[in-house]
PDB file of N, CA and C in Angstrom:
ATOM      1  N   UNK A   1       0.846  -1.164   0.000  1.00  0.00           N
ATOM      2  CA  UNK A   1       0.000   0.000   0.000  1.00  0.00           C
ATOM      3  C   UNK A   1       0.890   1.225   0.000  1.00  0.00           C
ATOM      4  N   UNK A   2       0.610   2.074  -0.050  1.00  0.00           N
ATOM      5  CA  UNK A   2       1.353   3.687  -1.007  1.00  0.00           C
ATOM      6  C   UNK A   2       0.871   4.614   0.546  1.00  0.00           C
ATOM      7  N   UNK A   3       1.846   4.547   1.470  1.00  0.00           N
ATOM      8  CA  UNK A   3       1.743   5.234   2.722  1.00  0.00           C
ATOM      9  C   UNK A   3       1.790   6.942   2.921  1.00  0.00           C
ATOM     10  N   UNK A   4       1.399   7.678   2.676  1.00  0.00           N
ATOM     11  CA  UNK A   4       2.632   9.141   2.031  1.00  0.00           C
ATOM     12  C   UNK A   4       3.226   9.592   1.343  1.00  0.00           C
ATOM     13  N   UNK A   5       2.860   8.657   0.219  1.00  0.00           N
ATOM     14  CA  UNK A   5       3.916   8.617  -1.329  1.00  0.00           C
ATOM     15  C   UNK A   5       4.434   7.497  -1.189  1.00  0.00           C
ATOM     16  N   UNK A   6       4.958   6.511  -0.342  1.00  0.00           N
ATOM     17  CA  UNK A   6       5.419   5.817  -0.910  1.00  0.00           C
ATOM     18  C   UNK A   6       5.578   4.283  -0.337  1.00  0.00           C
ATOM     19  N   UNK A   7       5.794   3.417  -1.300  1.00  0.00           N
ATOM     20  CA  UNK A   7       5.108   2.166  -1.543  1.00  0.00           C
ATOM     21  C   UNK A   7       5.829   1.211  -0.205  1.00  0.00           C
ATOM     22  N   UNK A   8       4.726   1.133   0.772  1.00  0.00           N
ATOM     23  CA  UNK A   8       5.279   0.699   2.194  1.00  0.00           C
ATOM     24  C   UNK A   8       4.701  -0.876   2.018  1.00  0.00           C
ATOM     25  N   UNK A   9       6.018  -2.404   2.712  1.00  0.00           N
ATOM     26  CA  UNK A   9       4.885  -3.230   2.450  1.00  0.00           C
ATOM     27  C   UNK A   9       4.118  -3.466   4.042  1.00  0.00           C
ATOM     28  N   UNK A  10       3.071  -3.709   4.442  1.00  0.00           N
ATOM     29  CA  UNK A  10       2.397  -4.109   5.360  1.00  0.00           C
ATOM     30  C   UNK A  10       2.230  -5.653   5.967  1.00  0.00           C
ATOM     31  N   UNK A  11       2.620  -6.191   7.183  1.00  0.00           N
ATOM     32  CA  UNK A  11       2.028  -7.328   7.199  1.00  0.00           C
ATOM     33  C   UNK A  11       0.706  -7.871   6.904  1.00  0.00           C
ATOM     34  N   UNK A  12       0.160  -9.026   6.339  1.00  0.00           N
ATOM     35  CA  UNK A  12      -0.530  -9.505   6.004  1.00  0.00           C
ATOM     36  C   UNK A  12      -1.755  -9.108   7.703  1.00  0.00           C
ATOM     37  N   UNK A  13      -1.442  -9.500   8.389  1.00  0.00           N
ATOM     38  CA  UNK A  13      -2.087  -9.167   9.730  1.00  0.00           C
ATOM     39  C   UNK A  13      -2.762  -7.559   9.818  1.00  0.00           C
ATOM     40  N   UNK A  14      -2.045  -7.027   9.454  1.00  0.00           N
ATOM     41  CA  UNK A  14      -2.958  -5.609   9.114  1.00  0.00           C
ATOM     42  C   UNK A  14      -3.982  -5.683   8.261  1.00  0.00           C
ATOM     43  N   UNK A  15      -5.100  -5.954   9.118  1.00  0.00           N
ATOM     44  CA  UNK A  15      -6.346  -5.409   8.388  1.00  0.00           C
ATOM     45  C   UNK A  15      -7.171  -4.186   8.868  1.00  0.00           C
ATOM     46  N   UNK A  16      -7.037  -3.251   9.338  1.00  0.00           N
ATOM     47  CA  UNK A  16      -7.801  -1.977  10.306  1.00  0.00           C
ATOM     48  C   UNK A  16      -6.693  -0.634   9.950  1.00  0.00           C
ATOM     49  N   UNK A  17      -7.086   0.340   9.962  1.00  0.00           N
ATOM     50  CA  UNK A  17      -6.719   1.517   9.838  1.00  0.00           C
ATOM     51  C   UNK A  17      -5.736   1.732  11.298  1.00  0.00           C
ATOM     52  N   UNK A  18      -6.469   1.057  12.712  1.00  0.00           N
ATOM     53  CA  UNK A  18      -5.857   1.565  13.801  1.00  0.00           C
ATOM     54  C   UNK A  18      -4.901   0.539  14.014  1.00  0.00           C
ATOM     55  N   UNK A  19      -5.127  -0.999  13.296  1.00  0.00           N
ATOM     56  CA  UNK A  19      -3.871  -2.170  13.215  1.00  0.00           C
ATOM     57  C   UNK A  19      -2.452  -1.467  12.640  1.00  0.00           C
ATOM     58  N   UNK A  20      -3.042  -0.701  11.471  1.00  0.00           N
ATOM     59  CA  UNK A  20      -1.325   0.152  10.943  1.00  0.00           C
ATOM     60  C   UNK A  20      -1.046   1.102  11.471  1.00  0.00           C
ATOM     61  N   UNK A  21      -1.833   2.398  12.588  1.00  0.00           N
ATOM     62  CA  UNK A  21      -1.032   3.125  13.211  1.00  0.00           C
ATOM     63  C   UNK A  21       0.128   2.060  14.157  1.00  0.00           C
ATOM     64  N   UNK A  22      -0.959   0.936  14.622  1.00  0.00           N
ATOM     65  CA  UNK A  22      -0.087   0.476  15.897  1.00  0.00           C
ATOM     66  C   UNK A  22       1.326   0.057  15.031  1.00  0.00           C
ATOM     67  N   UNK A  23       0.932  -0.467  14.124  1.00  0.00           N
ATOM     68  CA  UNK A  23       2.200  -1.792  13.437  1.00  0.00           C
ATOM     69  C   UNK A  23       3.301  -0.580  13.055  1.00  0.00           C
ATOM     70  N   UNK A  24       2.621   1.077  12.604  1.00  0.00           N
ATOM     71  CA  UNK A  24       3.815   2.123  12.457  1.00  0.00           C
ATOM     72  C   UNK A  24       4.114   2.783  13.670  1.00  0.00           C
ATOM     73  N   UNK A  25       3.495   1.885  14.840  1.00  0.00           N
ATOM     74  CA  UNK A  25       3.806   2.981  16.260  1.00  0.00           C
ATOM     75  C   UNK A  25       3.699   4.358  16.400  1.00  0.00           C
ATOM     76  N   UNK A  26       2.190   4.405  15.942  1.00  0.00           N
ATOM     77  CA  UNK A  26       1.585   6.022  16.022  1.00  0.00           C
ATOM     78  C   UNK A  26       0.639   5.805  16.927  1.00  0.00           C
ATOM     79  N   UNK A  27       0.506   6.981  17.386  1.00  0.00           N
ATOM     80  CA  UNK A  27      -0.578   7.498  18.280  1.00  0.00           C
ATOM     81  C   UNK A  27      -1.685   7.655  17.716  1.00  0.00           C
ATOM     82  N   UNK A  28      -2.881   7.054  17.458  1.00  0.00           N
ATOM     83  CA  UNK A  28      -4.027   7.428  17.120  1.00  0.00           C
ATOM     84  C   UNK A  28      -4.639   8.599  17.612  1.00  0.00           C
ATOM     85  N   UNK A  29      -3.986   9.175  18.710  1.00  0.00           N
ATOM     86  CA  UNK A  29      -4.954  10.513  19.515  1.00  0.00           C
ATOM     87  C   UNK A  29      -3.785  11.683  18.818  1.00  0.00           C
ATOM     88  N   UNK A  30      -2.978  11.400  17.929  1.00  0.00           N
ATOM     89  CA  UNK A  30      -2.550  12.869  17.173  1.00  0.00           C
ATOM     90  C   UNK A  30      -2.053  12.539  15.629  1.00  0.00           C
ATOM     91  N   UNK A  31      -2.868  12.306  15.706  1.00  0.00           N
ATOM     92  CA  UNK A  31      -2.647  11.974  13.737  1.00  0.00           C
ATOM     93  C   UNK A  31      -4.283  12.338  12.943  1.00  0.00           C
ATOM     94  N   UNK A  32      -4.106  11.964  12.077  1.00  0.00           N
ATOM     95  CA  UNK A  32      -5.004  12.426  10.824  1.00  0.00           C
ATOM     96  C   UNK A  32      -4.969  11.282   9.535  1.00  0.00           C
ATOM     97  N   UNK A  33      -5.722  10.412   9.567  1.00  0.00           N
ATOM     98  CA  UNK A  33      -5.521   9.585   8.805  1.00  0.00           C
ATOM     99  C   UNK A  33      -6.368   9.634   7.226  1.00  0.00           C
ATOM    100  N   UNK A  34      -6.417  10.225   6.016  1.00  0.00           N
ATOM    101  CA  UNK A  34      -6.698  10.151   4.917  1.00  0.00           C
ATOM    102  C   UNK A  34      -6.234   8.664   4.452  1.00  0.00           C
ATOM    103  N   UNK A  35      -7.770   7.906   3.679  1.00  0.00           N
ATOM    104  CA  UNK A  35      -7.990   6.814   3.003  1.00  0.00           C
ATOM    105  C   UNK A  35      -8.661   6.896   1.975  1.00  0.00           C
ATOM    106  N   UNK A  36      -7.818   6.722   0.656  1.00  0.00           N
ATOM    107  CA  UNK A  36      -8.046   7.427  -0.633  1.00  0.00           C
ATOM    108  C   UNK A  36      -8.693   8.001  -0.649  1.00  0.00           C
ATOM    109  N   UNK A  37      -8.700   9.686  -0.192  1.00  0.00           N
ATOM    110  CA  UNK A  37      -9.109  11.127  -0.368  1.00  0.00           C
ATOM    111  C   UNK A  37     -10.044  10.859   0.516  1.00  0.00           C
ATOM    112  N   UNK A  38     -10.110  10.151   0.996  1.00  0.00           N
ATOM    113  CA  UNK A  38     -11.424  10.211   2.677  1.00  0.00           C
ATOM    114  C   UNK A  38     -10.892  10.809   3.950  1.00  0.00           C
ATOM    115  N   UNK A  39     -11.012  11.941   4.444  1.00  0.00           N
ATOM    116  CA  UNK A  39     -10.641  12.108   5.924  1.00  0.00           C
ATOM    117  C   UNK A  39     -11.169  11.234   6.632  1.00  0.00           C
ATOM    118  N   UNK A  40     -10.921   9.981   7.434  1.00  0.00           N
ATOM    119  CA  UNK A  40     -11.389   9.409   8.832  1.00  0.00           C
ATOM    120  C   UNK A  40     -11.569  10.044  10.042  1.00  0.00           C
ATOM    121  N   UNK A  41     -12.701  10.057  10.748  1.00  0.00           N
ATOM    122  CA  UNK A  41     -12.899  10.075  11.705  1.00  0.00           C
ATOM    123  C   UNK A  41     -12.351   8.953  12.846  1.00  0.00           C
ATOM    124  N   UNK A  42     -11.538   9.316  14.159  1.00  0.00           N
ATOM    125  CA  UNK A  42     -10.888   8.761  14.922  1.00  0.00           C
ATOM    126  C   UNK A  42     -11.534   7.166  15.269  1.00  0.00           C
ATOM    127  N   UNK A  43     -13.433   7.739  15.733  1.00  0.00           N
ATOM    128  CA  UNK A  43     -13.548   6.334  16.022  1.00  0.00           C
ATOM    129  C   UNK A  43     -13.679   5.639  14.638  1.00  0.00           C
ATOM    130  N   UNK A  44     -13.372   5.580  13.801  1.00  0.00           N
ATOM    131  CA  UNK A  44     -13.391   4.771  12.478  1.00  0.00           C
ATOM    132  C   UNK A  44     -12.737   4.161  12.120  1.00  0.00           C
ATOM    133  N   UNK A  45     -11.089   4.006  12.792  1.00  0.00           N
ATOM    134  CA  UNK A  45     -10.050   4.141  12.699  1.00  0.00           C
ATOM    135  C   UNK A  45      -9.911   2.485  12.829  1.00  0.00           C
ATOM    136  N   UNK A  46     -10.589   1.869  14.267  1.00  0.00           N
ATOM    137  CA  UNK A  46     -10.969   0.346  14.702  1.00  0.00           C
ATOM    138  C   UNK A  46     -11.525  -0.293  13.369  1.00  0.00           C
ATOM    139  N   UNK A  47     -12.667   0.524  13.156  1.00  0.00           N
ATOM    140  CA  UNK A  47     -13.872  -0.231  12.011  1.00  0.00           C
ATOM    141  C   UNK A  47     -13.248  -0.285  10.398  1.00  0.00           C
ATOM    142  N   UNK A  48     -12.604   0.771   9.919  1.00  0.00           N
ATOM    143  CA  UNK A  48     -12.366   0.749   8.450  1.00  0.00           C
ATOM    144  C   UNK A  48     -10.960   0.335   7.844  1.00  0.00           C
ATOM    145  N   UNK A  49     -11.347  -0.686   7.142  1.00  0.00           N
ATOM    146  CA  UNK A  49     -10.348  -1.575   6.794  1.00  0.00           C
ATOM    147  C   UNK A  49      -9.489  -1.230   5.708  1.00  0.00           C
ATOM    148  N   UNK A  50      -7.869  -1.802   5.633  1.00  0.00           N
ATOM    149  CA  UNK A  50      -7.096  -1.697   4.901  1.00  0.00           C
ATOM    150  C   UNK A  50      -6.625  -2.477   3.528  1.00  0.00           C
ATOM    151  N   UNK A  51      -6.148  -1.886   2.311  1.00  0.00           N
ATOM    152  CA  UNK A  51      -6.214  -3.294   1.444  1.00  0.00           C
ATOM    153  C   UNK A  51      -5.188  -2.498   0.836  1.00  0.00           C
ATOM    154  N   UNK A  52      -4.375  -3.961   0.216  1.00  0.00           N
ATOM    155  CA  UNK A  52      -3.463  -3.326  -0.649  1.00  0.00           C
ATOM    156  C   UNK A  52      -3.906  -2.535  -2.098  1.00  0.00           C
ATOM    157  N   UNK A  53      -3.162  -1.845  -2.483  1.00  0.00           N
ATOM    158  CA  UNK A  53      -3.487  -0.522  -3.005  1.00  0.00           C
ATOM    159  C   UNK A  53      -3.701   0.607  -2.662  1.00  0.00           C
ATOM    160  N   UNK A  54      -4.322   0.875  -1.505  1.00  0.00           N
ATOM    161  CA  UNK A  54      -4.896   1.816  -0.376  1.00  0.00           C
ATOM    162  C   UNK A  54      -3.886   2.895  -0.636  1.00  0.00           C
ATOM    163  N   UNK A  55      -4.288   4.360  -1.138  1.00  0.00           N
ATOM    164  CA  UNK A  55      -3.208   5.066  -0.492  1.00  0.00           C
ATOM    165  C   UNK A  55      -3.612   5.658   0.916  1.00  0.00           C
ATOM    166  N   UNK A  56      -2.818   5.620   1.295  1.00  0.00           N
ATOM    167  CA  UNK A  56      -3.049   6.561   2.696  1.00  0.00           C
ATOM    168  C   UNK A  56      -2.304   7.580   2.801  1.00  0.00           C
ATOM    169  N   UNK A  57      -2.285   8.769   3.769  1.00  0.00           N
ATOM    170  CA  UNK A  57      -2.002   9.772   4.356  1.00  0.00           C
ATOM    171  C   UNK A  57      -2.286  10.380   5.598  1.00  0.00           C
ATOM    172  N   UNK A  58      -0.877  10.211   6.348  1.00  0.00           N
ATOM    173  CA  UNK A  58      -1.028  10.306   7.938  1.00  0.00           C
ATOM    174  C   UNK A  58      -0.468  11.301   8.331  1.00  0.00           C
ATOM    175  N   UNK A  59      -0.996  12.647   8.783  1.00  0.00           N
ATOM    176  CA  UNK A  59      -0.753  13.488   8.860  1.00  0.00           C
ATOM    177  C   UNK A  59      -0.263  13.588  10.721  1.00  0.00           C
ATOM    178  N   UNK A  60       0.589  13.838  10.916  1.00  0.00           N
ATOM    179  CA  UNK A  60       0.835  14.183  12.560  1.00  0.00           C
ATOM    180  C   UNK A  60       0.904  15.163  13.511  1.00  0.00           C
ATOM    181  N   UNK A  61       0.786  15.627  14.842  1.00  0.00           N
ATOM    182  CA  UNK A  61       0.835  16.590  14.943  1.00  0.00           C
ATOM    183  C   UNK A  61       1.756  16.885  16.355  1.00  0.00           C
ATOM    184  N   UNK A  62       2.631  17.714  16.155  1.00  0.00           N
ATOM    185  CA  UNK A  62       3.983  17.800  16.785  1.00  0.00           C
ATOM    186  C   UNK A  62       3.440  19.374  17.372  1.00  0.00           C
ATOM    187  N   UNK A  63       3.719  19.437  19.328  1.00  0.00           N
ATOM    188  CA  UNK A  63       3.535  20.523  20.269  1.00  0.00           C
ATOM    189  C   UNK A  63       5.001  20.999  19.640  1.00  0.00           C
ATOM    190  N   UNK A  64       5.100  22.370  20.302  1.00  0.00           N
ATOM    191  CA  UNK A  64       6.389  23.009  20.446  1.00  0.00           C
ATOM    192  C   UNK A  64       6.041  24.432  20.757  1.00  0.00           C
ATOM    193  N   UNK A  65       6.458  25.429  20.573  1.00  0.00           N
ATOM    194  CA  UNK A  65       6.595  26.895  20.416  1.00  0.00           C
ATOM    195  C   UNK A  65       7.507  27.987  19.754  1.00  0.00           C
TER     196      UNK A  65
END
């Protein structure tokens, strides 16, 4: 699947949107997950599933000043 641009492979075990934050060790409570041009909503994240081809886009969000 095509992660950010570019062509990441996934374990077969990833099937869930919130299975690949974990498997990329993201935080689901600061990201932004786009699924081909779909913004997700957080709780959706459990429910909507992944397939190869999928692009995604995980946007993050970093405190500072």
């Amino acid at each position: 699947m095509k992660i950010n641009g570019n062509q990441i492979e996934v374990p077969v075990s990833v099937k869930t949107v919130a299975e690949l934050l974990t498997h990329l060790e993201l935080d689901n409570r600061i990201v932004v997950v786009e699924r081909n041009k779909d913004i997700l909503q957080k709780d959706d994240h459990k429910d909507t599933s992944v397939f190869d081809g999928d692009q995604i886009e995980i946007v993050t969000f970093v405190g500072g000043g």
